[in-house]
C-alpha atoms as a PDB file:
ATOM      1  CA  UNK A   1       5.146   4.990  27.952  1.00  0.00           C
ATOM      2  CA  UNK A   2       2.351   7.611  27.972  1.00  0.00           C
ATOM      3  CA  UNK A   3       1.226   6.537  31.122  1.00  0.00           C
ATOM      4  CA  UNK A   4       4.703   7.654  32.163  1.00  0.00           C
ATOM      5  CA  UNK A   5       5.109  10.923  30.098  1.00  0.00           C
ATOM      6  CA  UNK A   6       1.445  11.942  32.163  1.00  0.00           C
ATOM      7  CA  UNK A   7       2.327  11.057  35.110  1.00  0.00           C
ATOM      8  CA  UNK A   8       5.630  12.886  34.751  1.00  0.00           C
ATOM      9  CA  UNK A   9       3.860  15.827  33.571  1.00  0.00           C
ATOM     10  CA  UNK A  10       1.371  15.992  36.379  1.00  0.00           C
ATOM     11  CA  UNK A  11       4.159  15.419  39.114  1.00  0.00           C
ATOM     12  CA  UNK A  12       6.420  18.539  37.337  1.00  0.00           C
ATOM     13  CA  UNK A  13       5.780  21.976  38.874  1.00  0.00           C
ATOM     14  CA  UNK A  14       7.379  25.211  37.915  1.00  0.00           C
ATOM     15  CA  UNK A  15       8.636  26.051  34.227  1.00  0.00           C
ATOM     16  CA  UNK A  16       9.084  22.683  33.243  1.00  0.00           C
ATOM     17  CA  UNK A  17       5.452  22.086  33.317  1.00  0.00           C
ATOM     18  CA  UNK A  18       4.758  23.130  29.773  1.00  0.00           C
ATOM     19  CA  UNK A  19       7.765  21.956  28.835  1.00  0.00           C
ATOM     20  CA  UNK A  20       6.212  18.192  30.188  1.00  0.00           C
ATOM     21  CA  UNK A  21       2.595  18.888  28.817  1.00  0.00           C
ATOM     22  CA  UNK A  22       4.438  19.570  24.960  1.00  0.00           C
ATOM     23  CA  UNK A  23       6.367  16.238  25.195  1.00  0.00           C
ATOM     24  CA  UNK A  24       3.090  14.553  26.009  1.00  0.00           C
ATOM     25  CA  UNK A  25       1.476  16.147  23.373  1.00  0.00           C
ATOM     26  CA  UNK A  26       3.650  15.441  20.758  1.00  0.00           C
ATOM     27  CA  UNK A  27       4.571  11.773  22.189  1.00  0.00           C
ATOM     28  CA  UNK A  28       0.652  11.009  21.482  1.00  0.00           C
ATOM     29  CA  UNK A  29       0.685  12.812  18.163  1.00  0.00           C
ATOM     30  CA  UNK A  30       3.067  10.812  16.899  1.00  0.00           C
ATOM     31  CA  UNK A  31       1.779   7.982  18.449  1.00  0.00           C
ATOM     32  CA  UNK A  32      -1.532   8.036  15.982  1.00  0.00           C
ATOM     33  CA  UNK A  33       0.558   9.177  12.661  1.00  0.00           C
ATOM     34  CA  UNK A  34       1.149   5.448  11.977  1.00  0.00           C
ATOM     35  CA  UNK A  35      -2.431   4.850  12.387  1.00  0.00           C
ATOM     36  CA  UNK A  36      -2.859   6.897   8.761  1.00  0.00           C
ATOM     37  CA  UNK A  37       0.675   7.040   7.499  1.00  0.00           C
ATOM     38  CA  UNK A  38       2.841   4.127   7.164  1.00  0.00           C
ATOM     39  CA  UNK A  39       5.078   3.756   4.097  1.00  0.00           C
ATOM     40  CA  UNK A  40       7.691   1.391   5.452  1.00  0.00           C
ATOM     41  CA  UNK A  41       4.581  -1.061   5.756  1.00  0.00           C
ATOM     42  CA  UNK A  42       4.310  -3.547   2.661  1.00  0.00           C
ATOM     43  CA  UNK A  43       0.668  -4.051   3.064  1.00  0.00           C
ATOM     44  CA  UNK A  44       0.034   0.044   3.719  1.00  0.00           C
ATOM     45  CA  UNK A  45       1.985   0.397   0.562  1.00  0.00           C
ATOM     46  CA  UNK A  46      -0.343  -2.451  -0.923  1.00  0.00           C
ATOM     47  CA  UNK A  47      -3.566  -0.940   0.508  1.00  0.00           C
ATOM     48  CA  UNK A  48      -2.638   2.410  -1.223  1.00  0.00           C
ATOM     49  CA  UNK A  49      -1.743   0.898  -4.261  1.00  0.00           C
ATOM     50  CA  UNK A  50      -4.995  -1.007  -4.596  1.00  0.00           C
ATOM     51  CA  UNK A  51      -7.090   2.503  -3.979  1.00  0.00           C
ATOM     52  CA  UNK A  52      -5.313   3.967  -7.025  1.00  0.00           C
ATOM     53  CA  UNK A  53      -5.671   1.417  -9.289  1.00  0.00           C
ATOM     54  CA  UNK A  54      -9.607   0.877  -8.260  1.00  0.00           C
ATOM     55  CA  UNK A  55      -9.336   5.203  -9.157  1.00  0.00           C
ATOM     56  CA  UNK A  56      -7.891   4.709 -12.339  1.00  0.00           C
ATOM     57  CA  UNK A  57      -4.810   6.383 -11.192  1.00  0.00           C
ATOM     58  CA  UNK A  58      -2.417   2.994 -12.932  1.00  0.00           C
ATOM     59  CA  UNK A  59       1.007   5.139 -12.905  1.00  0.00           C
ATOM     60  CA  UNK A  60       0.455   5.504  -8.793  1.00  0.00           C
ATOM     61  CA  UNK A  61      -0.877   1.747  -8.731  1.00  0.00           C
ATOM     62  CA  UNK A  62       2.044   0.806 -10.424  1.00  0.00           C
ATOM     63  CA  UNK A  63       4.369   2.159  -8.303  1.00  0.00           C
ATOM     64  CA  UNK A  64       2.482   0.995  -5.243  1.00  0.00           C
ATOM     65  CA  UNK A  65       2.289  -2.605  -6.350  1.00  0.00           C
ATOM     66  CA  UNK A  66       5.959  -2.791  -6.789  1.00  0.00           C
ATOM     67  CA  UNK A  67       6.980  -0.721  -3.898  1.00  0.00           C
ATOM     68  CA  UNK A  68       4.640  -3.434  -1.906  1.00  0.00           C
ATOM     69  CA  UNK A  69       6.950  -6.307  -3.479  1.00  0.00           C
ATOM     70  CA  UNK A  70      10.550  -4.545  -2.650  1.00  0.00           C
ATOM     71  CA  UNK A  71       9.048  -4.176   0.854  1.00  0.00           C
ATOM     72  CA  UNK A  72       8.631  -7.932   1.119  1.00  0.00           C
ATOM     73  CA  UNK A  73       4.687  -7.490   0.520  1.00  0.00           C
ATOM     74  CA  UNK A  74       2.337 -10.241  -1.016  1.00  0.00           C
ATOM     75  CA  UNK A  75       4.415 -10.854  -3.960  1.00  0.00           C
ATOM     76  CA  UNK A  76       1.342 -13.132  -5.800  1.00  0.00           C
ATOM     77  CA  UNK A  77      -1.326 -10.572  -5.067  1.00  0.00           C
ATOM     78  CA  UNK A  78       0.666  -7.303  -6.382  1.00  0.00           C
ATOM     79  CA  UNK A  79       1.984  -9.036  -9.326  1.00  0.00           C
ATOM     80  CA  UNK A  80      -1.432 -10.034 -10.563  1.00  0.00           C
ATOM     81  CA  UNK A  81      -2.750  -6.690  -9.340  1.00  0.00           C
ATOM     82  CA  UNK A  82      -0.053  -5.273 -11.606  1.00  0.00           C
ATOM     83  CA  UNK A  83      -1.318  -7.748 -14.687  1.00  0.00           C
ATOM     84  CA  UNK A  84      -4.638  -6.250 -14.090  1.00  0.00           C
ATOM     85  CA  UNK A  85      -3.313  -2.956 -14.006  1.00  0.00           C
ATOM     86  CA  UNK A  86      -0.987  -3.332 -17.557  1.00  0.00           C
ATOM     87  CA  UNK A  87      -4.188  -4.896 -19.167  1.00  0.00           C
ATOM     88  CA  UNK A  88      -6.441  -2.382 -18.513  1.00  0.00           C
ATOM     89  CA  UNK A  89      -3.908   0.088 -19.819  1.00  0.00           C
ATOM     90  CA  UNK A  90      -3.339  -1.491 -22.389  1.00  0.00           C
ATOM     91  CA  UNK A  91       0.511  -1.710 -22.230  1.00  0.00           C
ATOM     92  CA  UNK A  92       1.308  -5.314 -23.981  1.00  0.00           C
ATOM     93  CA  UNK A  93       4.422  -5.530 -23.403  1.00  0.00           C
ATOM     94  CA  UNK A  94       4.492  -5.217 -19.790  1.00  0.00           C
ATOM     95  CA  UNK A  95       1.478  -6.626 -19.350  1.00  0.00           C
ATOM     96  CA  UNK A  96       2.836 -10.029 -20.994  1.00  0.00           C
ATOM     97  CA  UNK A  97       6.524  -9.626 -18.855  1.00  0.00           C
ATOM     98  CA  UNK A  98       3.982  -9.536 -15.716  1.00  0.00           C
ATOM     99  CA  UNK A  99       1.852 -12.340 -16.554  1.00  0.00           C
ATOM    100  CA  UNK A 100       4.981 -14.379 -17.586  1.00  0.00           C
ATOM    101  CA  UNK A 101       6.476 -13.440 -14.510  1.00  0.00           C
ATOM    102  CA  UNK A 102       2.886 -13.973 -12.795  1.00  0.00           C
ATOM    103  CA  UNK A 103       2.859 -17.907 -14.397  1.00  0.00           C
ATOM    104  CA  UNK A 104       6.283 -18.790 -12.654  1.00  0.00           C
ATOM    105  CA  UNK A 105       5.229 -17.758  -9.302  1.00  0.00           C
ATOM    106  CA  UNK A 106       1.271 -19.633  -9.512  1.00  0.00           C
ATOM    107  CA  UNK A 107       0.025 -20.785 -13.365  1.00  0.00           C
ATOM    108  CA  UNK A 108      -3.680 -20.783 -12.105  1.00  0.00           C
ATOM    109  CA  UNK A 109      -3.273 -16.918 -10.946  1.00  0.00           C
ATOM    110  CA  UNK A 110      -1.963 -15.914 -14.136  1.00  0.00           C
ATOM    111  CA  UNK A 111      -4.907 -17.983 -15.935  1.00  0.00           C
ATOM    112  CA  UNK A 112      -7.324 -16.121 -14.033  1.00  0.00           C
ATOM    113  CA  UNK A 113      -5.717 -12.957 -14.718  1.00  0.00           C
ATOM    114  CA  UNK A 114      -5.963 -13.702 -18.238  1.00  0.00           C
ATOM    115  CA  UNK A 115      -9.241 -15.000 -18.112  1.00  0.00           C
ATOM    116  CA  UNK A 116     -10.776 -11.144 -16.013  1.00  0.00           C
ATOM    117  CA  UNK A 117      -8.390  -9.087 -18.781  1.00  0.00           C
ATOM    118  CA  UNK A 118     -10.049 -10.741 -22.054  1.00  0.00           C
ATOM    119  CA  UNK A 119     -13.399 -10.034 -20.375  1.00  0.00           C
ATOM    120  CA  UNK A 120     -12.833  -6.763 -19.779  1.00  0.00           C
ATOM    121  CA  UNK A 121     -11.778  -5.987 -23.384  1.00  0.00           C
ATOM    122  CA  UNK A 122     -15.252  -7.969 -24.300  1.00  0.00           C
ATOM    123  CA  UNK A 123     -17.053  -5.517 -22.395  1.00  0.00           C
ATOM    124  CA  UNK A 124     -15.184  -2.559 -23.629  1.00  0.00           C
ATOM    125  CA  UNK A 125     -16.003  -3.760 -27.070  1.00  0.00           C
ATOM    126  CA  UNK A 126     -19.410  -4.064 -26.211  1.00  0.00           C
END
């Protein structure tokens, strides 16, 4: 397609010509945006997710992790991201409806989960 939209823009002469080299332009702009912006993508939405909660930012990580699952994203990984998430918080409640949730989809992930949560309070203790 861009191979088309240049060669029609080297082949127009007269007025149209800028009017050619601006639909080129803006074809190959928006031919990159995807490359950095993609929120209809479950693992973009994933991938952003993961940044804020490895920032500390767990209200955006949150929100990413389940916004990954409604897209049809890795529902295993985000919902023991999100158990991660909860427990570092602190939030109980939610961090217990995850994990239960978590132990219905894969018991072992949910043990682990457990298992990196207590350790982290240990070390917070510490």
């Amino acid at each position: 397609m861009f191979g088309l939209l240049s060669a029609h823009w080297l082949a127009v002469k007269g007025p149209h010509r800028k009017m050619a080299l601006g639909a080129t332009g803006l074809f190959l702009v928006l031919s990159l945006v995807p490359l950095f912006w993609c929120p209809w993508s479950s693992a973009w939405v994933g991938y952003k997710a993961y940044e804020a909660h490895t920032r500390g930012d767990y209200d955006t990580a949150i929100a990413g992790y389940r916004r990954a699952i409604a897209l049809g994203g890795q529902r295993l990984w985000a919902l023991q991201n999100l158990a991660l998430v909860y427990g570092a918080m602190g939030a109980t409640n939610e961090y217990e409806t995850t994990l239960a949730e978590l132990r219905s989809v894969d018991a072992g992930a949910a043990a682990e989960v457990e298992t990196q949560v207590s350790q982290s309070k240990a070390d917070r203790e510490k």
